[in-house]
C-alpha atoms as a PDB file:
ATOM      1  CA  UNK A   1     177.897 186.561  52.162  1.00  0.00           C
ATOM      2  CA  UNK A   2     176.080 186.620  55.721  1.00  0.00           C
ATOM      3  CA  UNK A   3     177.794 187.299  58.742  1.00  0.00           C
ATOM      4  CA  UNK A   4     177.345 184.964  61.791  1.00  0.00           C
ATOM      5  CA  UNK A   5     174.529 186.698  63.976  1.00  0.00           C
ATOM      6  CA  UNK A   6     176.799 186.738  67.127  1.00  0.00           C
ATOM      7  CA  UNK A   7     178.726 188.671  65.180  1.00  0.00           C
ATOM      8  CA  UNK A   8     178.497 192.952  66.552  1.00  0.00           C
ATOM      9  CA  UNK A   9     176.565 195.435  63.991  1.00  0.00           C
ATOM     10  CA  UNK A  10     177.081 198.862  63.858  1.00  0.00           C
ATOM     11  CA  UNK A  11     173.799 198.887  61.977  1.00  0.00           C
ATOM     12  CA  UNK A  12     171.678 196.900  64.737  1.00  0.00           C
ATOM     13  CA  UNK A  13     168.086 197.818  65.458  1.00  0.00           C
ATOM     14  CA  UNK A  14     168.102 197.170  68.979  1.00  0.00           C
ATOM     15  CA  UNK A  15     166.762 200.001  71.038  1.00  0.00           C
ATOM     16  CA  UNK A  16     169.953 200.132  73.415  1.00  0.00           C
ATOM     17  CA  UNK A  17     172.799 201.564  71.079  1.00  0.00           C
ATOM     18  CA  UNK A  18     176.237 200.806  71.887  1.00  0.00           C
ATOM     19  CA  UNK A  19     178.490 203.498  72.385  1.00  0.00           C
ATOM     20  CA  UNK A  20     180.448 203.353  69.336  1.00  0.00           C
ATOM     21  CA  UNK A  21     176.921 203.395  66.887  1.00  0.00           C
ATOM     22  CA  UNK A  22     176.233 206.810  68.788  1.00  0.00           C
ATOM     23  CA  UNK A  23     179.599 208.374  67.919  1.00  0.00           C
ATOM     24  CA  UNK A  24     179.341 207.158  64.941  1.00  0.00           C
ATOM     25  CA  UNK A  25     175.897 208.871  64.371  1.00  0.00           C
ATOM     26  CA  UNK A  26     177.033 212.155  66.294  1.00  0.00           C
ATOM     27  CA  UNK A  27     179.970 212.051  63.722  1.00  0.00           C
ATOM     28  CA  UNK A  28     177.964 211.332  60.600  1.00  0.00           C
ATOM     29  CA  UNK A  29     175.555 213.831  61.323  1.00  0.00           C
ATOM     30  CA  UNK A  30     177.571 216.066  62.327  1.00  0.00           C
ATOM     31  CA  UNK A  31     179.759 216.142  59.102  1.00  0.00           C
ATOM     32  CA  UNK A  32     176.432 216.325  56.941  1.00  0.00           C
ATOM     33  CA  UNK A  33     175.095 219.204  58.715  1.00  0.00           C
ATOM     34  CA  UNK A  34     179.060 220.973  58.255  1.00  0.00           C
ATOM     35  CA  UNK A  35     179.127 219.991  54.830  1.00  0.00           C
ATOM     36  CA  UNK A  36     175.826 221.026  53.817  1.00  0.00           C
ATOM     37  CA  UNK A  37     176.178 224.318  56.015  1.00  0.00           C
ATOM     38  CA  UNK A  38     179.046 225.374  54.023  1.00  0.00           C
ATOM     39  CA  UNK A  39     177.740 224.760  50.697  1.00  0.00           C
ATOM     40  CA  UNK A  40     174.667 226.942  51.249  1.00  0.00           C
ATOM     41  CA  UNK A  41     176.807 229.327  52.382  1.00  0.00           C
ATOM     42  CA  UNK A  42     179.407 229.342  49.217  1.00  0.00           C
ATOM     43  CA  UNK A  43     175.884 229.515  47.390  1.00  0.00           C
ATOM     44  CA  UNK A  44     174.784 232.196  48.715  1.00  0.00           C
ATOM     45  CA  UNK A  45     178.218 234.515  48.562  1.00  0.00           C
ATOM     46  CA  UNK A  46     178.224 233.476  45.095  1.00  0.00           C
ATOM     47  CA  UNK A  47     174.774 234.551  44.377  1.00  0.00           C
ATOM     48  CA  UNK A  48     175.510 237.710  46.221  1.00  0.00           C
ATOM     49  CA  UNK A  49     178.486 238.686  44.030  1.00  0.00           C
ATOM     50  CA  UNK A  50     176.504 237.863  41.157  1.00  0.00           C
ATOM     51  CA  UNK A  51     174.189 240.352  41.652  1.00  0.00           C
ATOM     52  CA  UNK A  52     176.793 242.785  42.831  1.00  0.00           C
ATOM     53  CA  UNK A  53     178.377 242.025  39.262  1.00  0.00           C
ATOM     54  CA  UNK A  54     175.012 242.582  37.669  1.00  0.00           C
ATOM     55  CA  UNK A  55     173.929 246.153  39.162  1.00  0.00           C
ATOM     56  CA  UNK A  56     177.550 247.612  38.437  1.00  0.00           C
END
């Protein structure tokens, strides 16, 4: 199914960006970065008490 091209993308290639494909972006990125920021950091507690565990 194709959408009429007068129809608004978020996912247009122009080199103007409307204001809601910014926020949407910002947001997107923004919940990546959080996301993966957190998991490196469970990873690395983890690992720590691990070898913590290991030297008792």
């Amino acid at each position: 199914m194709e959408l009429p091209p007068s129809s608004p993308s978020i996912f247009s290639t122009t080199d103007n960006p409307s204001t809601i494909q910014v926020t949407t972006s910002v947001l997107l990125t923004g919940t990546i970065f959080v996301f993966l920021f957190r998991s490196i950091r469970r990873h690395a507690k983890h690992a720590k008490e691990l070898v913590f565990f290991l030297d008792l």
